[in-house]
C-alpha atoms as a PDB file:
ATOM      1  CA  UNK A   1       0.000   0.000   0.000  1.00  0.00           C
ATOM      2  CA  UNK A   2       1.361   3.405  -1.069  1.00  0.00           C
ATOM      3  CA  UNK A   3       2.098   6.077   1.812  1.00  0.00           C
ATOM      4  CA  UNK A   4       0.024   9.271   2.234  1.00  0.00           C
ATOM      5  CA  UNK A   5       2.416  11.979   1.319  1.00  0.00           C
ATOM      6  CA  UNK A   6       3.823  13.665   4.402  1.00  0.00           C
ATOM      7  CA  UNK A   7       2.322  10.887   5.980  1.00  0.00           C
ATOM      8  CA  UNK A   8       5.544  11.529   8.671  1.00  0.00           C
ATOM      9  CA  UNK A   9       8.094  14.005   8.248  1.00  0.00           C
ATOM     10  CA  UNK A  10      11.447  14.144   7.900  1.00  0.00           C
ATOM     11  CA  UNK A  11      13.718  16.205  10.316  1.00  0.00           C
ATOM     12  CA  UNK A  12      14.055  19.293   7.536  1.00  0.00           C
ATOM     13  CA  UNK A  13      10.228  19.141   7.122  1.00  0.00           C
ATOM     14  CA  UNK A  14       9.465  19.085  10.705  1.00  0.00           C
ATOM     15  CA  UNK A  15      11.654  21.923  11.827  1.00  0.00           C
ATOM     16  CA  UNK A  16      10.397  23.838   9.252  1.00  0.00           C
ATOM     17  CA  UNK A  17       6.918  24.150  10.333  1.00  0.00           C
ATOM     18  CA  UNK A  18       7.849  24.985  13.809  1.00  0.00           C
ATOM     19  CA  UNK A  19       9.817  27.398  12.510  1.00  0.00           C
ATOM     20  CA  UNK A  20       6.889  29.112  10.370  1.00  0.00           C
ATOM     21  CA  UNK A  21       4.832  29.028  13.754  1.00  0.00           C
ATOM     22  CA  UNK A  22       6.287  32.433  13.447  1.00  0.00           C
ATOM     23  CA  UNK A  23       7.000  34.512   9.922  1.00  0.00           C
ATOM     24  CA  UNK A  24      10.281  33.784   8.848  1.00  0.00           C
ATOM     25  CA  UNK A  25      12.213  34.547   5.556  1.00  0.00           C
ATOM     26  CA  UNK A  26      13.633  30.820   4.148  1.00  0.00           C
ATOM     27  CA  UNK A  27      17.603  31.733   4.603  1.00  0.00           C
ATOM     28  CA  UNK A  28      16.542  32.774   8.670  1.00  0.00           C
ATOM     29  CA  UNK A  29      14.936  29.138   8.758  1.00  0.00           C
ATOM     30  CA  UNK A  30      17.963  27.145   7.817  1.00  0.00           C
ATOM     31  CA  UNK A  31      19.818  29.463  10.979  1.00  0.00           C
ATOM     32  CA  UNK A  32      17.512  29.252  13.230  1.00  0.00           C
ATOM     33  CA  UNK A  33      17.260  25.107  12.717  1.00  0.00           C
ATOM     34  CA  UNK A  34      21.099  24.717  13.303  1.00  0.00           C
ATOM     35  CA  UNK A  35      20.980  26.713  16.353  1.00  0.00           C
ATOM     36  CA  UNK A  36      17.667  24.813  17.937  1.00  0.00           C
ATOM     37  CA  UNK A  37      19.438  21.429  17.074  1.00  0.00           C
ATOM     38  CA  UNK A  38      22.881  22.484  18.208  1.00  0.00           C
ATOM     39  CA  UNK A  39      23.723  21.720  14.162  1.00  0.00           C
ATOM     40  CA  UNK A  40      22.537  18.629  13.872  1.00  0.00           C
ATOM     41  CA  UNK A  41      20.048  19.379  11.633  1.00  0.00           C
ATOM     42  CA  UNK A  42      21.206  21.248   8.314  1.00  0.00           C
ATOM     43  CA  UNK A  43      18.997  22.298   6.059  1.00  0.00           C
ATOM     44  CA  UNK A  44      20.701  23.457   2.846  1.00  0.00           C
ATOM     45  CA  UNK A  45      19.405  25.905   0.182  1.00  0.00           C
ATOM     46  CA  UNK A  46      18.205  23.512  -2.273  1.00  0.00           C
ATOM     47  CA  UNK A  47      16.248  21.324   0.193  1.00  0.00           C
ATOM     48  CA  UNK A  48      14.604  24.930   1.854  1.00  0.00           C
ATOM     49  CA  UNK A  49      13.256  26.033  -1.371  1.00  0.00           C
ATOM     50  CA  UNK A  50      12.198  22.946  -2.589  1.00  0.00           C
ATOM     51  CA  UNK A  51      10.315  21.936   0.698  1.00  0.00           C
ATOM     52  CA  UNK A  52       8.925  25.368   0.606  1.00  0.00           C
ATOM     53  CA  UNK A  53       7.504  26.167  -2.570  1.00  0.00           C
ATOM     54  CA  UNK A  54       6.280  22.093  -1.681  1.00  0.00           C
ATOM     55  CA  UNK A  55       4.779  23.467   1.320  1.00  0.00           C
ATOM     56  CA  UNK A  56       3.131  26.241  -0.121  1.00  0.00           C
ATOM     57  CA  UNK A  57       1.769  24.385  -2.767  1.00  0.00           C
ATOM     58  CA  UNK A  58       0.050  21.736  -0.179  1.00  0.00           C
ATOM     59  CA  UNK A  59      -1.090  24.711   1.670  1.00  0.00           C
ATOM     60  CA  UNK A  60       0.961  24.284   4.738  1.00  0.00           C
ATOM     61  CA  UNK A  61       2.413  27.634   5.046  1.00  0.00           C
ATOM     62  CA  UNK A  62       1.387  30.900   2.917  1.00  0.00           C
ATOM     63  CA  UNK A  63       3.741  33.232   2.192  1.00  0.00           C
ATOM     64  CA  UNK A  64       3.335  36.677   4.026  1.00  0.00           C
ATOM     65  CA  UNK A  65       5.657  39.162   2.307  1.00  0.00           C
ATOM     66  CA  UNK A  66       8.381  39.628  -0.929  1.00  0.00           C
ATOM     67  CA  UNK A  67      11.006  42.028  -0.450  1.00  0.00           C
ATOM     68  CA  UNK A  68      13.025  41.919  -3.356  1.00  0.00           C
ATOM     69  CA  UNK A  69      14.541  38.188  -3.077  1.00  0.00           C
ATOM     70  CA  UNK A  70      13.900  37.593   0.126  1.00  0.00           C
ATOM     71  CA  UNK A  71      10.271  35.779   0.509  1.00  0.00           C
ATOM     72  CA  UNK A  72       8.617  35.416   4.589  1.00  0.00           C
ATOM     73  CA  UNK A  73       6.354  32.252   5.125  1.00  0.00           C
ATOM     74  CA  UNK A  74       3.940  31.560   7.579  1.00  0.00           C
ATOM     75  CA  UNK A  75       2.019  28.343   8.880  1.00  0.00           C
ATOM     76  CA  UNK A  76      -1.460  27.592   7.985  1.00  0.00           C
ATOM     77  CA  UNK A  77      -3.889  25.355   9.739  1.00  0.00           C
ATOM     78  CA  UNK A  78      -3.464  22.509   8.165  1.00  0.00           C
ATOM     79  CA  UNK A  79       0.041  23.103   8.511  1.00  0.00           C
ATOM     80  CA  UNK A  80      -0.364  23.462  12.214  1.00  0.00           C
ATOM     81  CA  UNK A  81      -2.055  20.492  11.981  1.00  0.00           C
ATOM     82  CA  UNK A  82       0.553  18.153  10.437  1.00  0.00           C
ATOM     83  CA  UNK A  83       3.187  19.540  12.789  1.00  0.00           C
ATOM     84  CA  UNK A  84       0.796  18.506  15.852  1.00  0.00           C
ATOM     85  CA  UNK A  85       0.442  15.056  14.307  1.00  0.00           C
ATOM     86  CA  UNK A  86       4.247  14.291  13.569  1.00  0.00           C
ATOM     87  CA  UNK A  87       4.951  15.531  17.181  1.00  0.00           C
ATOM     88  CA  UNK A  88       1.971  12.999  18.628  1.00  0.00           C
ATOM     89  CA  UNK A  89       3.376  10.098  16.422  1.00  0.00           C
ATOM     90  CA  UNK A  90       7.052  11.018  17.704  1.00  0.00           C
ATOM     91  CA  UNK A  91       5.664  11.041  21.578  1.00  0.00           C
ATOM     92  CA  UNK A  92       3.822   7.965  20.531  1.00  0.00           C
ATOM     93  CA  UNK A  93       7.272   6.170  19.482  1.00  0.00           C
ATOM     94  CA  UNK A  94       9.005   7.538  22.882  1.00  0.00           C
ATOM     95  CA  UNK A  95       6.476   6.238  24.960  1.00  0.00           C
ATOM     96  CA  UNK A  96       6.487   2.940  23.302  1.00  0.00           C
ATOM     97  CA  UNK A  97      10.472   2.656  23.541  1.00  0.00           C
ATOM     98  CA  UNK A  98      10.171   4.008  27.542  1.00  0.00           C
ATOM     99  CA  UNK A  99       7.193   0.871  27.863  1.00  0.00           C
ATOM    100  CA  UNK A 100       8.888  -1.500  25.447  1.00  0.00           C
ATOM    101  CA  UNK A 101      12.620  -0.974  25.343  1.00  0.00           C
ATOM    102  CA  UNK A 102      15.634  -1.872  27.113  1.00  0.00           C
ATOM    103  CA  UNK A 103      15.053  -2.557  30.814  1.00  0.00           C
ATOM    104  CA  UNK A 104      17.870  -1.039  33.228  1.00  0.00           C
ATOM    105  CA  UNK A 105      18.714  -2.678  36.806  1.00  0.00           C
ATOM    106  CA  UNK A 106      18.620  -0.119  39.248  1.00  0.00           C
END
């Protein structure tokens, strides 16, 4: 059976949306990701713009303002809505491994 598209998110896509929980222009997102996730998370330029104008297109964020280049972005509702999924389905898996995984001796 074929996945629903964005059916989970990957890290780029997730931090992302947070990030648009707030307007941001794309090249602040990519910053302010690598200084949330101490940079473990890099998003690079092509990957931004891609997932963005993907975004947009899905209706998951709206852009907000052009200035010149530079292009701000917003989060929708549905948007909102993904986000709060991918962040149940991640506290979903945590639970499971804290009820499920390795047991310690204490």
């Amino acid at each position: 059976m074929a996945r629903e598209k964005f059916q989970t998110l990957t890290e780029q896509m997730y931090y992302i949306l947070l990030c648009l929980r707030e307007e941001h222009y794309g090249a602040d997102i990519a910053e302010l990701v690598r200084q949330w996730t101490d940079g473990s998370v890099i998003i690079g330029p092509g990957t931004m713009y891609g997932l963005l104008e993907t975004f947009q297109t899905e209706g998951l964020i709206r852009l907000t303002k052009t200035e010149g280049r530079r292009r701000s972005y917003r989060i929708t509702d549905k948007g909102n809505a993904m986000l709060e999924a991918e962040y149940q389905r991640l506290r979903r898996l945590t639970e499971d491994y804290r009820r499920y995984g390795p047991k310690t001796d204490n």
